[in-house]
Protein backbone atom coordinates (compact mmCIF):
# COMPACT_ATOMS: atom_id res chain seq x y z
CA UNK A 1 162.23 83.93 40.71
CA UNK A 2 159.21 85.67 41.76
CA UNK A 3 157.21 84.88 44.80
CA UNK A 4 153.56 86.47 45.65
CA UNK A 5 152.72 87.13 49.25
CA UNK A 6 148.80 87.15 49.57
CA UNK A 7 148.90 88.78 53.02
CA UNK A 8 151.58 91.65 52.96
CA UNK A 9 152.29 93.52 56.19
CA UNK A 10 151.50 97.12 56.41
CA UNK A 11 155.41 98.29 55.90
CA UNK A 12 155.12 96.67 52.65
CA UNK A 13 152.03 97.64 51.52
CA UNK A 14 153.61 101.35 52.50
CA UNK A 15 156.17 100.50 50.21
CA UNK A 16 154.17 99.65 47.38
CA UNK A 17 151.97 102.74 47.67
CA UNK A 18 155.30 104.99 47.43
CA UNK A 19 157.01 103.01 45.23
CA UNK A 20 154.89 101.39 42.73
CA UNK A 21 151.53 102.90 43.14
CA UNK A 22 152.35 106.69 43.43
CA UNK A 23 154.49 106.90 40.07
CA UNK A 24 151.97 104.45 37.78
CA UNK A 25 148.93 106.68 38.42
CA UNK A 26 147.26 110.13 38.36
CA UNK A 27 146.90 111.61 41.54
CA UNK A 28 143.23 111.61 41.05
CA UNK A 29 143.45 107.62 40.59
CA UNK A 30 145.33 107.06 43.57
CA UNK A 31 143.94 106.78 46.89
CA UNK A 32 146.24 108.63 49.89
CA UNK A 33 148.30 106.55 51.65
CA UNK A 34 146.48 106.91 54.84
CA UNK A 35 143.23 106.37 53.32
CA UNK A 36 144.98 102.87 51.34
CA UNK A 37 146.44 101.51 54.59
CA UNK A 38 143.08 102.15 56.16
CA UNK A 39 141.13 99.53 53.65
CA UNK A 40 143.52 96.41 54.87
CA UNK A 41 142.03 93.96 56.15
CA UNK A 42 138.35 94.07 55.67
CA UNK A 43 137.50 96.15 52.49
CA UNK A 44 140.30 95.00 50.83
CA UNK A 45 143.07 92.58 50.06
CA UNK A 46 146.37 92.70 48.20
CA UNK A 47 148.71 90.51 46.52
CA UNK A 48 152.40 91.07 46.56
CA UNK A 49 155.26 90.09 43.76
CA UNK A 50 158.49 89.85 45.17
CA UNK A 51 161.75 88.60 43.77
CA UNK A 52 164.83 86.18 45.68
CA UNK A 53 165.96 89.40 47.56
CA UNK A 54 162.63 90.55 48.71
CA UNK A 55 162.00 93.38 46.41
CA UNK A 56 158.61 94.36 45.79
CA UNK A 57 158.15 93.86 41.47
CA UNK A 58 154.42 94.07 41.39
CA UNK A 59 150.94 94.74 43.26
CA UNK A 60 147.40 93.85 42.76
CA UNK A 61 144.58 95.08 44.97
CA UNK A 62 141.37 93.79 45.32
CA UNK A 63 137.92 96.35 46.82
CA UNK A 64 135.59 94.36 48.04
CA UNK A 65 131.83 95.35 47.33
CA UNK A 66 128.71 93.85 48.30
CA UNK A 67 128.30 91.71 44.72
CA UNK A 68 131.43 92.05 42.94
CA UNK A 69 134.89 92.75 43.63
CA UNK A 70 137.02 95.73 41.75
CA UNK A 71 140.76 95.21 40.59
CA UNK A 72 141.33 98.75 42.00
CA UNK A 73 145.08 98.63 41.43
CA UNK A 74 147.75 96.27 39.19
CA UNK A 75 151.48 97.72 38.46
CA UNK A 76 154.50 96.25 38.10
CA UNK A 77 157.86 98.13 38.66
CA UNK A 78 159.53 99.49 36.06
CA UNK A 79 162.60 96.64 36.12
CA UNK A 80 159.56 94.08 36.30
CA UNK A 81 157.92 94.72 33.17
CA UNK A 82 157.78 92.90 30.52
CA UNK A 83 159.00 89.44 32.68
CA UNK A 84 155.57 88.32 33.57
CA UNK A 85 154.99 89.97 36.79
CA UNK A 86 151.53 91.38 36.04
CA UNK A 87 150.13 88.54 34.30
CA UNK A 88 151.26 86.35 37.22
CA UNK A 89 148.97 88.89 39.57
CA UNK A 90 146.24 88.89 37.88
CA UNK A 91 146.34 85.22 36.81
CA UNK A 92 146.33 84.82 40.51
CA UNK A 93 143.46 87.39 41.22
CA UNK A 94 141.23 85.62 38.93
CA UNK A 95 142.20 82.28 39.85
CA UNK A 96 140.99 83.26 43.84
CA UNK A 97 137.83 85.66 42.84
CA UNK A 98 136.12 86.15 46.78
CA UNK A 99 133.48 83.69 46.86
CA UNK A 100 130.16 84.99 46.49
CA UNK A 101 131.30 87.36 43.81
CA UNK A 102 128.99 87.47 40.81
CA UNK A 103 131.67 89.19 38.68
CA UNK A 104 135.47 91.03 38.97
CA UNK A 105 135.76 94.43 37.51
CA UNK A 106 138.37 96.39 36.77
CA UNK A 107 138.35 100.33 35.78
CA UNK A 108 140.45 101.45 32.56
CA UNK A 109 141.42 104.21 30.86
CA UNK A 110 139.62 104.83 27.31
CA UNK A 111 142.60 105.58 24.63
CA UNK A 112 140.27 107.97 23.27
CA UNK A 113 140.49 110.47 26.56
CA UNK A 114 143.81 109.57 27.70
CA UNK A 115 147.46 109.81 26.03
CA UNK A 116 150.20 107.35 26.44
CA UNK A 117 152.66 108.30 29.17
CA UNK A 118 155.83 107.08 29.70
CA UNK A 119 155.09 106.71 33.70
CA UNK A 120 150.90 106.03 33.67
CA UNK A 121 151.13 103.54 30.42
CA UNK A 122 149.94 103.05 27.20
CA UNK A 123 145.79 103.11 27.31
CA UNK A 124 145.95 100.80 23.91
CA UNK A 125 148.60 98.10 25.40
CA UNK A 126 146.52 98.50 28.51
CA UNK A 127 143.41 97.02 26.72
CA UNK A 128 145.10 94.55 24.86
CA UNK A 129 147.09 92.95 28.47
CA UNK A 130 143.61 92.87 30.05
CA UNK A 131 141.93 91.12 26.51
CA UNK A 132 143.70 88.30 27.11
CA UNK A 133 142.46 87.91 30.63
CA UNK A 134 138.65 88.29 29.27
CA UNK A 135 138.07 91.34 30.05
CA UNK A 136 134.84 92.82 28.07
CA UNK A 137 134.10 96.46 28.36
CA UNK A 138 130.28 97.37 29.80
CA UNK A 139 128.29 99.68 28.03
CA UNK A 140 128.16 102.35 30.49
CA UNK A 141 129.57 105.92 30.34
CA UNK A 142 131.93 105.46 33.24
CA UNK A 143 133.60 107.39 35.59
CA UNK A 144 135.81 107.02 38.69
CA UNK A 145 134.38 108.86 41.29
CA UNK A 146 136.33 111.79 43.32
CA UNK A 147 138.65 110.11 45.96
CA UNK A 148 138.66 112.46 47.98
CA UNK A 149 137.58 116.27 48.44
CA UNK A 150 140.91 117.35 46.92
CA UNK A 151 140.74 115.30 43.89
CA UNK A 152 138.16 115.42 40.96
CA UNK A 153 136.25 112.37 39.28
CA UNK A 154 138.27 110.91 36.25
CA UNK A 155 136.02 111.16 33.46
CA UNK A 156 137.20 109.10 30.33
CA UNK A 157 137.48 105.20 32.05
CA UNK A 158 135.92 102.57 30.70
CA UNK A 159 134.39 99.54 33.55
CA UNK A 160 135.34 95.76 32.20
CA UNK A 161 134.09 92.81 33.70
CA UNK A 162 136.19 89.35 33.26
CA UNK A 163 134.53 86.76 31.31
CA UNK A 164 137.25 83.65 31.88
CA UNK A 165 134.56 81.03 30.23
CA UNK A 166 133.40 82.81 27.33
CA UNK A 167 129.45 83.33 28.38
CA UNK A 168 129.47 86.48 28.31
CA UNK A 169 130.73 87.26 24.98
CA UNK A 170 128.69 84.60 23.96
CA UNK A 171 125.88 86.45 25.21
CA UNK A 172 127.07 89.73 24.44
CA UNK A 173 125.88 91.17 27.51
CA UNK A 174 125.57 90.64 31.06
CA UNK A 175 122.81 88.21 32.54
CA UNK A 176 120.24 89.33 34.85
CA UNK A 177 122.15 88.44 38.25
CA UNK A 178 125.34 90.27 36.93
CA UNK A 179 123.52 92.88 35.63
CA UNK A 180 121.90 93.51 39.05
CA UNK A 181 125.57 93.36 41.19
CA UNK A 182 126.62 95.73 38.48
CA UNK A 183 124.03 98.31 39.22
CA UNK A 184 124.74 97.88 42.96
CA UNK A 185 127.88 98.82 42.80
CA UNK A 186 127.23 101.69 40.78
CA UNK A 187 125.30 102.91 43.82
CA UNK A 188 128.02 102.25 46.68
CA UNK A 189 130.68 103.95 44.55
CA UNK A 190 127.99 106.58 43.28
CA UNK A 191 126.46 107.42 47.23
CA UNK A 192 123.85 109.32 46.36
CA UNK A 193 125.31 111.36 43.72
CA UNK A 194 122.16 113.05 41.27
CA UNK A 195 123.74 115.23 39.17
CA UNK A 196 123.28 114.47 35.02
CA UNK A 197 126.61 112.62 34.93
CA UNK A 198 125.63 109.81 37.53
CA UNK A 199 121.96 109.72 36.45
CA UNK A 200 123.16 108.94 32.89
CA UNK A 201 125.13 106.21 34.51
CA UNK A 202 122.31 104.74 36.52
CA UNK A 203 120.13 104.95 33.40
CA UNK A 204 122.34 102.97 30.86
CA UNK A 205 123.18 100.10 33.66
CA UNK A 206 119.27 99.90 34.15
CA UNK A 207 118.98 99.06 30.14
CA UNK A 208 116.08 96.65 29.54
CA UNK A 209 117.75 93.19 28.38
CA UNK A 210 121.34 93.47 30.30
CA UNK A 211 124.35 95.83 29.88
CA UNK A 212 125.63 94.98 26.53
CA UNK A 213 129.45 93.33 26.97
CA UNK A 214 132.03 94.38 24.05
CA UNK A 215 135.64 93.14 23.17
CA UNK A 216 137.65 95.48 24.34
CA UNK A 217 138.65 96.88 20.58
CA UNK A 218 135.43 98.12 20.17
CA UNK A 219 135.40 100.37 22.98
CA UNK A 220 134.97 103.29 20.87
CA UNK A 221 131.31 101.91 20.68
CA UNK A 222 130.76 102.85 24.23
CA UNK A 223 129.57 106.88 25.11
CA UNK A 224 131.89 108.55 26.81
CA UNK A 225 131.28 110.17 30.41
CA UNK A 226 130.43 113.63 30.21
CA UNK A 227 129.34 113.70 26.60
């Protein structure tokens, strides 16, 4: 059976850096440990899957921004996959959104710029786990900004917001209010960045009418970032 623990201690959250975190993601992707521990508590919070003899199966973390809060990380060990363990996370992510949120995010890979790999996953299964969740893609030619001064952005992500009643996609596009936290976290995560890249970014969030909102299958629609 597996248990969550919504306020891990820092030994595990060590753990699931080194054990589940490191191996599921590109360096680039992956904050440092040091830097990780440092966001607990405060900035962010984490949700732990265990099983009966306390081995960590899974991990979701939750960044906290001013509007909106961003499913920075979900993985599931290796033995864990496939029994549940990640849709149990982010059932329960979704289920406790931070109040005051005006929308949850999440940043994927585009299976366009990114090949399947047998540690990172497959981009394509990746879209169709978080479809069922709601997830709707946001017209924007995202990118993950640098991490750190070692690392580079990762160019070739697309950012989702989850739409668990359906008004969005009835809409087809973000309302004014989300459309607003949207832009405002484009400018935390963005800090003052002016080259053409984030400019570009800026510009399509600030689209008169609301970001357009698109099943994930049609992601292809969406310009990459660079062009």
């Amino acid at each position: 059976m597996i248990s969550y623990d919504g306020a891990p201690s820092v030994d595990g959250l060590r753990s699931a850096h080194r054990e589940l975190l490191t191996p599921s993601f590109r360096p680039g992707e992956l904050l440092p440990q040091d830097a990780f521990l440092a966001q607990f508590p405060g900035q962010a919070d984490a949700l732990l899957a265990q099983d009966d003899e306390g081995r960590i199966q899974g991990i979701a973390v939750m960044e906290q921004f001013h509007d909106v809060v961003l499913l920075q990380y979900l993985a599931a060990s290796p033995a864990a996959r496939g029994r549940g363990v990640g849709s149990g996370l982010l059932d329960a992510v979704l289920s406790d959104r931070a109040p005051g949120s005006v929308l949850m995010l999440a940043e994927f890979d585009r299976p366009d710029a990114h090949a399947s790999h047998p540690l990172h996953g497959d981009p394509t299964a990746r879209l169709r786990f978080y479809a069922r969740f709601g997830a709707l893609a946001l017209d924007l030619p995202y990118f993950q900004p640098a991490l750190s001064a070692a690392t580079p952005r990762q160019h070739g992500m697309l950012l989702a917001a989850f739409d668990r009643d359906g008004t969005i996609a009835a809409r087809g596009r973000l309302d004014a209010t989300q459309a607003r936290a949207v832009h405002s976290y484009l400018e935390e995560i963005l800090d003052g960045a002016d080259d053409p890249d984030a400019q570009r970014l800026r510009d399509a969030a600030a689209v008169d009418g609301g970001i357009r909102a698109l099943t994930l299958d049609r992601y292809a629609e969406i310009a990459r970032s660079p062009l």
